[in-house]
PDB file of N, CA and C in Angstrom:
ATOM      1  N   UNK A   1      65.484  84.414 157.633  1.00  0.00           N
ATOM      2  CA  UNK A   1      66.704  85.184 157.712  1.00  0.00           C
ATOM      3  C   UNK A   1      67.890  84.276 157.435  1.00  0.00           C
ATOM      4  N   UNK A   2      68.904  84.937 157.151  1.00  0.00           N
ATOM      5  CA  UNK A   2      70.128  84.139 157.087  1.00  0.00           C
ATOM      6  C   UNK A   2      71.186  85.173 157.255  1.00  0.00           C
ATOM      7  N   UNK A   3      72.116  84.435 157.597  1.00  0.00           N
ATOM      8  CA  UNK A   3      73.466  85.422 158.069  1.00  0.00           C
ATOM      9  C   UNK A   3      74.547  85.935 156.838  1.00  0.00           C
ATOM     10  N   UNK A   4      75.014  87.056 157.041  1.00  0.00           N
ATOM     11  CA  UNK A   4      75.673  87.624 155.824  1.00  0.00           C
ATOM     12  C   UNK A   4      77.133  87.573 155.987  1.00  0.00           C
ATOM     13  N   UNK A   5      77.724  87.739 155.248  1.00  0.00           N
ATOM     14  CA  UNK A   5      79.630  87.763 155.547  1.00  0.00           C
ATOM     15  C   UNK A   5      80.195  88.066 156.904  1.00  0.00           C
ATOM     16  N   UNK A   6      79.160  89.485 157.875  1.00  0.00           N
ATOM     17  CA  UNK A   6      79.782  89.312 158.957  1.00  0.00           C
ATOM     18  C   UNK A   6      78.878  88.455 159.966  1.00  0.00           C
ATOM     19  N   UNK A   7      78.475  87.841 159.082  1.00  0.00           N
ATOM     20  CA  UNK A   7      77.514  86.628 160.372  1.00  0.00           C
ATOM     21  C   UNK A   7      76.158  87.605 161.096  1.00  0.00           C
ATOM     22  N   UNK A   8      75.940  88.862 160.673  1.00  0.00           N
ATOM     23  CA  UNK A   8      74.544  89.505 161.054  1.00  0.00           C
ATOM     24  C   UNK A   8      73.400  88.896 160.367  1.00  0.00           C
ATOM     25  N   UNK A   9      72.150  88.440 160.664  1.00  0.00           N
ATOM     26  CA  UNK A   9      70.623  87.998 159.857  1.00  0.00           C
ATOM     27  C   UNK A   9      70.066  89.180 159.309  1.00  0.00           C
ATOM     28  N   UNK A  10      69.577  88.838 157.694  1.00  0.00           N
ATOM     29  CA  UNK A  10      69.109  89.634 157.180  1.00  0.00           C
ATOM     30  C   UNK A  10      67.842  88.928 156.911  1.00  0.00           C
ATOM     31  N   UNK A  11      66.897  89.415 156.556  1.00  0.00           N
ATOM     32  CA  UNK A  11      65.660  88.974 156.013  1.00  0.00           C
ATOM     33  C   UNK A  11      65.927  88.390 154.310  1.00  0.00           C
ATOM     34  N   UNK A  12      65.622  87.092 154.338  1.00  0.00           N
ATOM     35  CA  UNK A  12      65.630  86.511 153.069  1.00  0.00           C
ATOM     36  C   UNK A  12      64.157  87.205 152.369  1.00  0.00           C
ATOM     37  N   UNK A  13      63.289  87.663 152.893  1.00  0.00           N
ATOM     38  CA  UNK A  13      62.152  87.884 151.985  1.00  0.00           C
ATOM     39  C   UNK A  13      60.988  89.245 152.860  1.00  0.00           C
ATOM     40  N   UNK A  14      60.259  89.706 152.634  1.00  0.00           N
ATOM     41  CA  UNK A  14      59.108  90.333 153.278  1.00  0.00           C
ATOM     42  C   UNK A  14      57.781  90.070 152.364  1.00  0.00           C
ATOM     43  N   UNK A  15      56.767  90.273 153.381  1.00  0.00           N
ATOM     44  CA  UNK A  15      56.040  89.691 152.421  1.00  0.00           C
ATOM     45  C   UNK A  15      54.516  90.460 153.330  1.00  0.00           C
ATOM     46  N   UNK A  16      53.770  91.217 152.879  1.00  0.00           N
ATOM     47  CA  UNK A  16      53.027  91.904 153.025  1.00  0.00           C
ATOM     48  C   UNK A  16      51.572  91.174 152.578  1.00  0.00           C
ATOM     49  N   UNK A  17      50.664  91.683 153.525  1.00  0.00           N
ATOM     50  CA  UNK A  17      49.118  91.260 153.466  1.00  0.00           C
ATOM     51  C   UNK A  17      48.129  92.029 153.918  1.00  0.00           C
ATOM     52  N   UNK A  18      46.681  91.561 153.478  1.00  0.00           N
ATOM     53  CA  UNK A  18      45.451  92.604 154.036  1.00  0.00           C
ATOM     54  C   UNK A  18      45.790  92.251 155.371  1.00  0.00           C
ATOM     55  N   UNK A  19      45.054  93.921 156.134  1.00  0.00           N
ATOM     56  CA  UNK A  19      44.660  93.764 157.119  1.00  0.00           C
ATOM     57  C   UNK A  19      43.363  93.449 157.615  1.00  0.00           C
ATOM     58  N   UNK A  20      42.727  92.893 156.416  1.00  0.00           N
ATOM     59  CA  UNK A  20      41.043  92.276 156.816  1.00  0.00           C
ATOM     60  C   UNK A  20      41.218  91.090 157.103  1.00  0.00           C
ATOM     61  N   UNK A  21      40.721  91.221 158.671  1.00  0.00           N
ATOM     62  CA  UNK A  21      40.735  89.693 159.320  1.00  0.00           C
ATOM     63  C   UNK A  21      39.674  89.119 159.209  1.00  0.00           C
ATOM     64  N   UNK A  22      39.686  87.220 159.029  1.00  0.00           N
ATOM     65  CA  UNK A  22      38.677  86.483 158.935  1.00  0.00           C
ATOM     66  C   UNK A  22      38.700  86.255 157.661  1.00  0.00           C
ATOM     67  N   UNK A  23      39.104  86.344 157.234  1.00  0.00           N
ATOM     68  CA  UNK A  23      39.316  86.104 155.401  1.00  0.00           C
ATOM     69  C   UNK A  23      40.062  85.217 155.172  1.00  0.00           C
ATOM     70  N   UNK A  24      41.114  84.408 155.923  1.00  0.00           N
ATOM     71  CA  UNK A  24      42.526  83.912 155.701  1.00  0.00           C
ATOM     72  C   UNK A  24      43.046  84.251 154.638  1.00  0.00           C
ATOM     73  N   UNK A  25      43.358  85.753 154.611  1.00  0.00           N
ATOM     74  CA  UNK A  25      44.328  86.440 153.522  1.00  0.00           C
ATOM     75  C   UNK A  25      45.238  85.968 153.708  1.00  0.00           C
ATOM     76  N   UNK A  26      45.937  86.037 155.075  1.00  0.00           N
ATOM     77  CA  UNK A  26      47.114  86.273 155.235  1.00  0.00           C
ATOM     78  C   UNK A  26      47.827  84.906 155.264  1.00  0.00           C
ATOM     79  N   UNK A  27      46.991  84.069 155.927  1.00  0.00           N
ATOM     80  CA  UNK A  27      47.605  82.664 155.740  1.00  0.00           C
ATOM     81  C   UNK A  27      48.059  81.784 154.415  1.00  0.00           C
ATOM     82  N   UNK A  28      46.943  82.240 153.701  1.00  0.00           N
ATOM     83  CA  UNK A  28      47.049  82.223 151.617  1.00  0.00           C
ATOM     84  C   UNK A  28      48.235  82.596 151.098  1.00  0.00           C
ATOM     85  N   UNK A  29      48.428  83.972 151.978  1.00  0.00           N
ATOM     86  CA  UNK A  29      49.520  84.816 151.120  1.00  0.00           C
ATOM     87  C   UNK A  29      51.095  83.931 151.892  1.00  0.00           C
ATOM     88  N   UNK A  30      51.061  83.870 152.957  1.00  0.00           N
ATOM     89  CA  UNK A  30      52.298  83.733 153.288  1.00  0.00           C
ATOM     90  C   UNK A  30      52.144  81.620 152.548  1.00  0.00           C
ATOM     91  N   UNK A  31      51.506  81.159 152.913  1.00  0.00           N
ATOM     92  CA  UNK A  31      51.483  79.629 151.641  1.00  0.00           C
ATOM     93  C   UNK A  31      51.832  79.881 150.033  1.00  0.00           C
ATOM     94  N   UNK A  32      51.482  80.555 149.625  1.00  0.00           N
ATOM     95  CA  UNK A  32      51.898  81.294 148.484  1.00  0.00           C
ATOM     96  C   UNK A  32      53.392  81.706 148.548  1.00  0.00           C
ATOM     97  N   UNK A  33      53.787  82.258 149.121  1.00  0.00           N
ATOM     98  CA  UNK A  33      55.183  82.882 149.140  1.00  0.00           C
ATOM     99  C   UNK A  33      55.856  81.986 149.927  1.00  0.00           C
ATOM    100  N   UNK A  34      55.748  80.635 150.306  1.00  0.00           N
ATOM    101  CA  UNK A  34      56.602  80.209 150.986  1.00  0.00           C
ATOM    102  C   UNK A  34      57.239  78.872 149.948  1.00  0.00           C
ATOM    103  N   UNK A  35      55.591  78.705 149.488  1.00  0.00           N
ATOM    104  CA  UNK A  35      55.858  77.581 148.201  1.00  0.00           C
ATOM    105  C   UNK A  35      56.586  78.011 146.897  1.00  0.00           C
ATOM    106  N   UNK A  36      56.738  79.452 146.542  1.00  0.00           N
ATOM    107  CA  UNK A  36      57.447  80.495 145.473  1.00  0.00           C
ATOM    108  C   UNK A  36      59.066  79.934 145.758  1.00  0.00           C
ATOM    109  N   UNK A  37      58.976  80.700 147.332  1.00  0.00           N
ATOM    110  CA  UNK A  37      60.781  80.388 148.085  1.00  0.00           C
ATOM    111  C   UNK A  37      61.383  78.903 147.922  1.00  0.00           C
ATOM    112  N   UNK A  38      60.205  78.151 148.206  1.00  0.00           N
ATOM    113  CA  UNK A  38      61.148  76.621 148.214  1.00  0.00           C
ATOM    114  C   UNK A  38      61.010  76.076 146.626  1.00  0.00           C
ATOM    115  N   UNK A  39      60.105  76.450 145.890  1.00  0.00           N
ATOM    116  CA  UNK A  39      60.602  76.579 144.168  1.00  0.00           C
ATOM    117  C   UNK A  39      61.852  76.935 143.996  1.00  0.00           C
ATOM    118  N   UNK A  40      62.474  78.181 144.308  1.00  0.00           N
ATOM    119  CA  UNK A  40      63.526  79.075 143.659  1.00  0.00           C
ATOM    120  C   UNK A  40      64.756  78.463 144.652  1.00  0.00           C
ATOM    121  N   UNK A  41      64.243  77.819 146.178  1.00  0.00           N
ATOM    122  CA  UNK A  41      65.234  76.769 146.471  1.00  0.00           C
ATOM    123  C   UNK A  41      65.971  75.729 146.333  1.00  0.00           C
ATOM    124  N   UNK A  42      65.064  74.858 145.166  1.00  0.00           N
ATOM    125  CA  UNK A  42      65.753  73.772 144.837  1.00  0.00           C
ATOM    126  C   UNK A  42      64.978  72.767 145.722  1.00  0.00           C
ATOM    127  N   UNK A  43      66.158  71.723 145.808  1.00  0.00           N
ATOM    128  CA  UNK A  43      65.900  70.670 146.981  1.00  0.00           C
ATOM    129  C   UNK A  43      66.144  71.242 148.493  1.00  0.00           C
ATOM    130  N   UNK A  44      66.786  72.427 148.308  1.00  0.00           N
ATOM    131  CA  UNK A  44      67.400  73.141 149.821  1.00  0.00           C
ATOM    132  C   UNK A  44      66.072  73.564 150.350  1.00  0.00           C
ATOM    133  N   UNK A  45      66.742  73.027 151.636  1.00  0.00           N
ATOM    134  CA  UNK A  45      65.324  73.670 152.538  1.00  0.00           C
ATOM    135  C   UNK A  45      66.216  73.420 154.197  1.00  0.00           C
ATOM    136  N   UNK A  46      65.517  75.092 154.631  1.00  0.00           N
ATOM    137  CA  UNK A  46      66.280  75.280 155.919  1.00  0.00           C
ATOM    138  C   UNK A  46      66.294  73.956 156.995  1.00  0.00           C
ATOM    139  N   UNK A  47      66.863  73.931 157.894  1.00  0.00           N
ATOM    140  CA  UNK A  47      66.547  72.801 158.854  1.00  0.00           C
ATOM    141  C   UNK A  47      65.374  73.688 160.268  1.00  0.00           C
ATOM    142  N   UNK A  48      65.583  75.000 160.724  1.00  0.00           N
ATOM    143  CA  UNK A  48      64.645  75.528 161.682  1.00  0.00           C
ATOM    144  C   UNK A  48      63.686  76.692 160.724  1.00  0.00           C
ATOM    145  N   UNK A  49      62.834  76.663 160.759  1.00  0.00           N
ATOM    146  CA  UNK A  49      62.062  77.885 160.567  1.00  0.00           C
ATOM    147  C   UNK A  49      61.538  78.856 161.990  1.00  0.00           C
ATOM    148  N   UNK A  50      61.997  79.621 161.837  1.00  0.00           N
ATOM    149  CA  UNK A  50      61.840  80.478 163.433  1.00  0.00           C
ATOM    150  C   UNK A  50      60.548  81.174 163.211  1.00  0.00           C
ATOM    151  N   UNK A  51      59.411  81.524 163.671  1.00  0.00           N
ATOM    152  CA  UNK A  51      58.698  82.330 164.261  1.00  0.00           C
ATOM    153  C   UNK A  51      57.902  83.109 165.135  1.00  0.00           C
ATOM    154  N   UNK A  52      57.170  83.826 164.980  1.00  0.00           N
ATOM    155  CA  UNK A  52      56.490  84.814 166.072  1.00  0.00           C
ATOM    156  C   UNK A  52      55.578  83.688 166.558  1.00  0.00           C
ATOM    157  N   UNK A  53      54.725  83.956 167.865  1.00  0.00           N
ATOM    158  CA  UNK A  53      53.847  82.924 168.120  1.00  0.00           C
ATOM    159  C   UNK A  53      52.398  83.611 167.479  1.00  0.00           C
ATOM    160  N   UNK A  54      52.536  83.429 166.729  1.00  0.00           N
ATOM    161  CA  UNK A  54      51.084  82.992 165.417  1.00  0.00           C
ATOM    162  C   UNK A  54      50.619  82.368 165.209  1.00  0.00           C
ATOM    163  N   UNK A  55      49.363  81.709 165.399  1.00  0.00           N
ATOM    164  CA  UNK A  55      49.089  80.510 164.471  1.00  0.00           C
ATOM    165  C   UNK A  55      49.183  80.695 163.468  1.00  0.00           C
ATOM    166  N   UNK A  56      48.692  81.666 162.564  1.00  0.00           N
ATOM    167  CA  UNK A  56      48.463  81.595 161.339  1.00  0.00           C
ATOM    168  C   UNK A  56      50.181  81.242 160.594  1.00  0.00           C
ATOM    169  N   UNK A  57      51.360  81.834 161.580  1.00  0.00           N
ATOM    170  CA  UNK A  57      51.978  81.323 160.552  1.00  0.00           C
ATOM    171  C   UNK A  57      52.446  79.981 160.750  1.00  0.00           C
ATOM    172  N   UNK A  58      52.393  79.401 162.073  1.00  0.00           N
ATOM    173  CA  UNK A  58      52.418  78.249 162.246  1.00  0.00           C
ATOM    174  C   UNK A  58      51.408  77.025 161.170  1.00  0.00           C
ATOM    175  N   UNK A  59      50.388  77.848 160.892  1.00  0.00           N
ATOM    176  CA  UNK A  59      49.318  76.764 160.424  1.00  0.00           C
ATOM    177  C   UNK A  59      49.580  76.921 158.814  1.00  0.00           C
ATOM    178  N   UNK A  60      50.008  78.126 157.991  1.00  0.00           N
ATOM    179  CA  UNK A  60      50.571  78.407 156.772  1.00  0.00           C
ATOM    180  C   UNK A  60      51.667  77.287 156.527  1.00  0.00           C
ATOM    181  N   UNK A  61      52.946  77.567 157.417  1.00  0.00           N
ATOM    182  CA  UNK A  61      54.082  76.802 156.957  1.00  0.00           C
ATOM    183  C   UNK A  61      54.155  75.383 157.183  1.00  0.00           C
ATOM    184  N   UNK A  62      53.107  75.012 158.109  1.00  0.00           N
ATOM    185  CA  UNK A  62      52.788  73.287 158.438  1.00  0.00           C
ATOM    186  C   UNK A  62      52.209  72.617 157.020  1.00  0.00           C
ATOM    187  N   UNK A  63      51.130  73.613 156.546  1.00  0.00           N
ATOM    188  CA  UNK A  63      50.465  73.235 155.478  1.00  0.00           C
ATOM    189  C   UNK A  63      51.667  73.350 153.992  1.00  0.00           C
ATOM    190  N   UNK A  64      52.015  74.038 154.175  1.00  0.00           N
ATOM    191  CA  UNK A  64      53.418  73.938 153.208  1.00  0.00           C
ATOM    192  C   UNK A  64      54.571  72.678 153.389  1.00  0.00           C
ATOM    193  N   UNK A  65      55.010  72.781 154.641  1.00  0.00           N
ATOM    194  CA  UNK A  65      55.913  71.658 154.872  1.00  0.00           C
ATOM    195  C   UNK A  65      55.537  70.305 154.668  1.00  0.00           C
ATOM    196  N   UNK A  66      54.406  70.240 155.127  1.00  0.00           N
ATOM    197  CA  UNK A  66      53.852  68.993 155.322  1.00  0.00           C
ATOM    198  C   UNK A  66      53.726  68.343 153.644  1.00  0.00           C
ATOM    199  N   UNK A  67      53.252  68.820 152.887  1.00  0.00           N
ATOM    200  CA  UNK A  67      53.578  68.325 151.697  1.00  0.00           C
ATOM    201  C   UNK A  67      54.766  68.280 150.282  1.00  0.00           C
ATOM    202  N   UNK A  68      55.804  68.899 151.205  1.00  0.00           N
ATOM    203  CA  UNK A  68      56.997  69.263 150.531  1.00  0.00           C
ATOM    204  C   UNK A  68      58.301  68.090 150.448  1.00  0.00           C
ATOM    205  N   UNK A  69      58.228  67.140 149.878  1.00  0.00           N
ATOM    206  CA  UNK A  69      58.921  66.132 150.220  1.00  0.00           C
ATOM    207  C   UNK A  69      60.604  66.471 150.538  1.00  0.00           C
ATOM    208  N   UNK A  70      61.154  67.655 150.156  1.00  0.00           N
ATOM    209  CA  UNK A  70      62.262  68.113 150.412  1.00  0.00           C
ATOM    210  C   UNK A  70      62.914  68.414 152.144  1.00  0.00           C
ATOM    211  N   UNK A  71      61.477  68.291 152.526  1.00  0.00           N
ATOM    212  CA  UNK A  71      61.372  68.409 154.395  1.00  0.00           C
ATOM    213  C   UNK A  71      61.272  67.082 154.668  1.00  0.00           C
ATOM    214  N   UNK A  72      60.987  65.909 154.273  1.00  0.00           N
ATOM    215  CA  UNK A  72      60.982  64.824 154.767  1.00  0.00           C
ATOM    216  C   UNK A  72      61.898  63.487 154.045  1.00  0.00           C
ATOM    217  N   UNK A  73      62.265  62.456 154.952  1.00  0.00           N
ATOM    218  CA  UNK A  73      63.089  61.413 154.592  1.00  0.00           C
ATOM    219  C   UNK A  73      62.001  60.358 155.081  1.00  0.00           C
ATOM    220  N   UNK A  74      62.228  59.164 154.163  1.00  0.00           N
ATOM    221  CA  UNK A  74      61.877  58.281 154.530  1.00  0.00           C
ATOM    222  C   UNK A  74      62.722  56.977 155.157  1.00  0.00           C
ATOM    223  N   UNK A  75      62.624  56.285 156.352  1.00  0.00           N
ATOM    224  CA  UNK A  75      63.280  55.771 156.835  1.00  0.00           C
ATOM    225  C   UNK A  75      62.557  54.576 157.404  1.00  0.00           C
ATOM    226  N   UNK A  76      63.007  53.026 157.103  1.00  0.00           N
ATOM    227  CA  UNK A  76      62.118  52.101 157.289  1.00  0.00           C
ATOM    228  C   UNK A  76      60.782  52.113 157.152  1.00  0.00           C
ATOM    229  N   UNK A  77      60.434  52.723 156.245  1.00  0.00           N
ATOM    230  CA  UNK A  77      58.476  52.737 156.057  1.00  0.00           C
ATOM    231  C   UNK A  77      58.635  54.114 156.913  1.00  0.00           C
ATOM    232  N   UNK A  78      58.944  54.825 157.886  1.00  0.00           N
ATOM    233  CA  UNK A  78      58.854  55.836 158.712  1.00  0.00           C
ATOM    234  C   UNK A  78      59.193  57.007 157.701  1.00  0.00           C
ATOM    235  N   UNK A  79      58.294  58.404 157.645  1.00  0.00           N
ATOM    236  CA  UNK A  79      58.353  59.537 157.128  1.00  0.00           C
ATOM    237  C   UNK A  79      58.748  60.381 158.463  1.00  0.00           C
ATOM    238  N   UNK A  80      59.899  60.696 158.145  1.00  0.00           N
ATOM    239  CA  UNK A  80      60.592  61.610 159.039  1.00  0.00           C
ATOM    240  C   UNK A  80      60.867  63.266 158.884  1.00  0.00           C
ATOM    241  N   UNK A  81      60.331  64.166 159.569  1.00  0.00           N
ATOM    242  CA  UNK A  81      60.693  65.325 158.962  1.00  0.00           C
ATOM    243  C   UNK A  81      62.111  65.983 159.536  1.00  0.00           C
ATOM    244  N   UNK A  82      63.441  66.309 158.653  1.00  0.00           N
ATOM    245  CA  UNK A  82      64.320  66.345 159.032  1.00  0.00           C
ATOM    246  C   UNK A  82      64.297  67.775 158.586  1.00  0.00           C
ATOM    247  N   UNK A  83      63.835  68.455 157.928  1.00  0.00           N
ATOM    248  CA  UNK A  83      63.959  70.252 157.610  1.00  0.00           C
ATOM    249  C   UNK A  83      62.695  70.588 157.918  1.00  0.00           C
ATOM    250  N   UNK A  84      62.596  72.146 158.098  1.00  0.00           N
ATOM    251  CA  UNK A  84      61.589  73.226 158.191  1.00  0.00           C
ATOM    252  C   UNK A  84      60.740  72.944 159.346  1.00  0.00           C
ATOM    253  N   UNK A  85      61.423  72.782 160.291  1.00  0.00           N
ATOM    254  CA  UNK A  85      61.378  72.475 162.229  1.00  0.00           C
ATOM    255  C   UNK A  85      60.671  74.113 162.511  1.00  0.00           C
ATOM    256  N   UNK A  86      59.630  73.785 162.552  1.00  0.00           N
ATOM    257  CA  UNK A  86      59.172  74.996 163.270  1.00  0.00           C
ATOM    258  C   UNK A  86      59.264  75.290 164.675  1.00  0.00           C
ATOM    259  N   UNK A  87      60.038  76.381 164.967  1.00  0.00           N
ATOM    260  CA  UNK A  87      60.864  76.579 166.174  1.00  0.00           C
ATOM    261  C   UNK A  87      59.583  78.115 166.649  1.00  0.00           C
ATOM    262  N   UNK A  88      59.890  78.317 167.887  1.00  0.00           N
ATOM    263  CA  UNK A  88      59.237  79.886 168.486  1.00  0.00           C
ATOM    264  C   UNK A  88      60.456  80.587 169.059  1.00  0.00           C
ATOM    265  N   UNK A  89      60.279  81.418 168.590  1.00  0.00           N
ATOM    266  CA  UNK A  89      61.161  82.740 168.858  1.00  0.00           C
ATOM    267  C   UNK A  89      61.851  82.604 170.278  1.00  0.00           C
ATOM    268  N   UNK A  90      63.092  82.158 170.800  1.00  0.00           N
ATOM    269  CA  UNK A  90      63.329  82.686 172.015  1.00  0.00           C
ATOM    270  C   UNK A  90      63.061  83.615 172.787  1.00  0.00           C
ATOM    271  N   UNK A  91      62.573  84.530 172.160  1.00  0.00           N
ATOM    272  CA  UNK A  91      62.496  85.935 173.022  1.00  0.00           C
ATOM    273  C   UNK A  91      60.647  85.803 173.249  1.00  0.00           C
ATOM    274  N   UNK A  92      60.131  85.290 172.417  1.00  0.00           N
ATOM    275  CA  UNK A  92      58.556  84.992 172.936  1.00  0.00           C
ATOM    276  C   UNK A  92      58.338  83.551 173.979  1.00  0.00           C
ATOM    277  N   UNK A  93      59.054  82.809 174.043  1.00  0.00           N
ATOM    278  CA  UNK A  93      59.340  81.897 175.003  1.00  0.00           C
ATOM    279  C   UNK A  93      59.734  81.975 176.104  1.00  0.00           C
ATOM    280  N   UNK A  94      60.751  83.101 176.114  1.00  0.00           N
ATOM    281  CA  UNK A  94      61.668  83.682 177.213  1.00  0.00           C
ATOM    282  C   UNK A  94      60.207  84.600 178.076  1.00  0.00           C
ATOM    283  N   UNK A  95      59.424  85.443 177.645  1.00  0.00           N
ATOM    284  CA  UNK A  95      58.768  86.322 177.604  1.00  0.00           C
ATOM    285  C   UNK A  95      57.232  85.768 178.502  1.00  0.00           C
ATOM    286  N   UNK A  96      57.097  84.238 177.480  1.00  0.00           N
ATOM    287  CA  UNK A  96      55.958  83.806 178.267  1.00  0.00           C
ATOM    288  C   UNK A  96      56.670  83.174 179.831  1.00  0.00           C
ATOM    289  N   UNK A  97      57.407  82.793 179.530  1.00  0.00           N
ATOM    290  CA  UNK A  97      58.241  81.664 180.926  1.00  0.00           C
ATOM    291  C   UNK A  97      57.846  82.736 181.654  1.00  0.00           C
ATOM    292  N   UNK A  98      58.138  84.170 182.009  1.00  0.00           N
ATOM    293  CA  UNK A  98      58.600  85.265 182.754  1.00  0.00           C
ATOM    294  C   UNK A  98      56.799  85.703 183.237  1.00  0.00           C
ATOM    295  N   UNK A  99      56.235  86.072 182.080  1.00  0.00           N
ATOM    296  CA  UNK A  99      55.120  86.031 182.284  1.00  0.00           C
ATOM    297  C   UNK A  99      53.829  85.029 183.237  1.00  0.00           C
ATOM    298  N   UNK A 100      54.218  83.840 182.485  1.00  0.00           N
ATOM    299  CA  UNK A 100      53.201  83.360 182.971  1.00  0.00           C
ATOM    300  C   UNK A 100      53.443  82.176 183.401  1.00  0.00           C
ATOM    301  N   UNK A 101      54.469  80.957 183.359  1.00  0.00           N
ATOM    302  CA  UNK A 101      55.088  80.676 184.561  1.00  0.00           C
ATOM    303  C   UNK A 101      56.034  80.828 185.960  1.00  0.00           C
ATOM    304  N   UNK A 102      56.603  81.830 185.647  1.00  0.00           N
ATOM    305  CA  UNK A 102      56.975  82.567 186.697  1.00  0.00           C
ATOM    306  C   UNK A 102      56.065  82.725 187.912  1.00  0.00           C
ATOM    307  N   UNK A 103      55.018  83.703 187.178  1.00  0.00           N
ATOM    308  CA  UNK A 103      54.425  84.628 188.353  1.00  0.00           C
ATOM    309  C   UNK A 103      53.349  83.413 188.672  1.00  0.00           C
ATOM    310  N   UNK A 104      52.857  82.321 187.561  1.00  0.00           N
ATOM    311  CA  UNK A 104      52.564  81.423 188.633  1.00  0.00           C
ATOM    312  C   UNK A 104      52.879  80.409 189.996  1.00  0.00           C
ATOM    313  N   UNK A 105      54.692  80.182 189.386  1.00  0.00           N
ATOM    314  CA  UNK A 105      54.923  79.400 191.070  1.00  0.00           C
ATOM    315  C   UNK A 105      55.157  80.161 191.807  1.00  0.00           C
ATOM    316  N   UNK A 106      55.253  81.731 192.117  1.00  0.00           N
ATOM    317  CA  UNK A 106      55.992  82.241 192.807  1.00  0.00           C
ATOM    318  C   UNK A 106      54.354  82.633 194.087  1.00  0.00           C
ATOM    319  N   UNK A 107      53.425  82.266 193.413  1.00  0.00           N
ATOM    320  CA  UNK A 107      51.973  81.983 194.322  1.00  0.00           C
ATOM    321  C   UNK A 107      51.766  80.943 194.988  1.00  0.00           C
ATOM    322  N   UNK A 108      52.453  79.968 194.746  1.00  0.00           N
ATOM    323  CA  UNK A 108      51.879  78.451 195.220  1.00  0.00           C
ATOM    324  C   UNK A 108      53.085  78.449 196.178  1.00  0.00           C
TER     325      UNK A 108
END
């Protein structure tokens, strides 16, 4: 997403897949379309990537980032990744805290 003139997030892209699981369709497809986006990006590349708690898309965009030299600097021999920070959704963070650390100290 990115923010528009009045600063609301719009979806930079959608991107649709099978629903046959066990196949890694979906992980293919979104590696595919992520490597398309940072083509038509240039050298630009976001600094957070936000998502749902998925692996699959966690494990898609790692496998993308990870070889995208536009996400990383090198610094004294050190490879540093300074873009495409895979972040989790506040509201699924917020959600587990509430869930499932919460209601665990509130036992002990």
């Amino acid at each position: 997403m990115a923010p528009n003139q009045n600063g609301v997030g719009i979806p930079l892209w959608y991107m649709l897949c099978t629903t046959r699981s066990g196949h890694g369709h979906e992980q293919q497809a979104l590696e595919i379309t992520l490597k398309l986006m940072f083509q038509r990006m240039g050298c630009t590349r976001p600094k957070p990537i936000v998502i749902d708690k998925s692996w699959v898309e966690f494990n898609a965009i790692r496998n993308v980032v990870n070889v995208d030299p536009h996400c990383w600097t090198v610094t004294d021999g050190t490879k540093i990744q300074n873009k495409c920070i895979i972040l989790l959704c506040w509201f699924h963070v917020k959600k587990a805290w509430v869930e499932y650390l919460l209601a665990k100290s509130s036992t002990i």
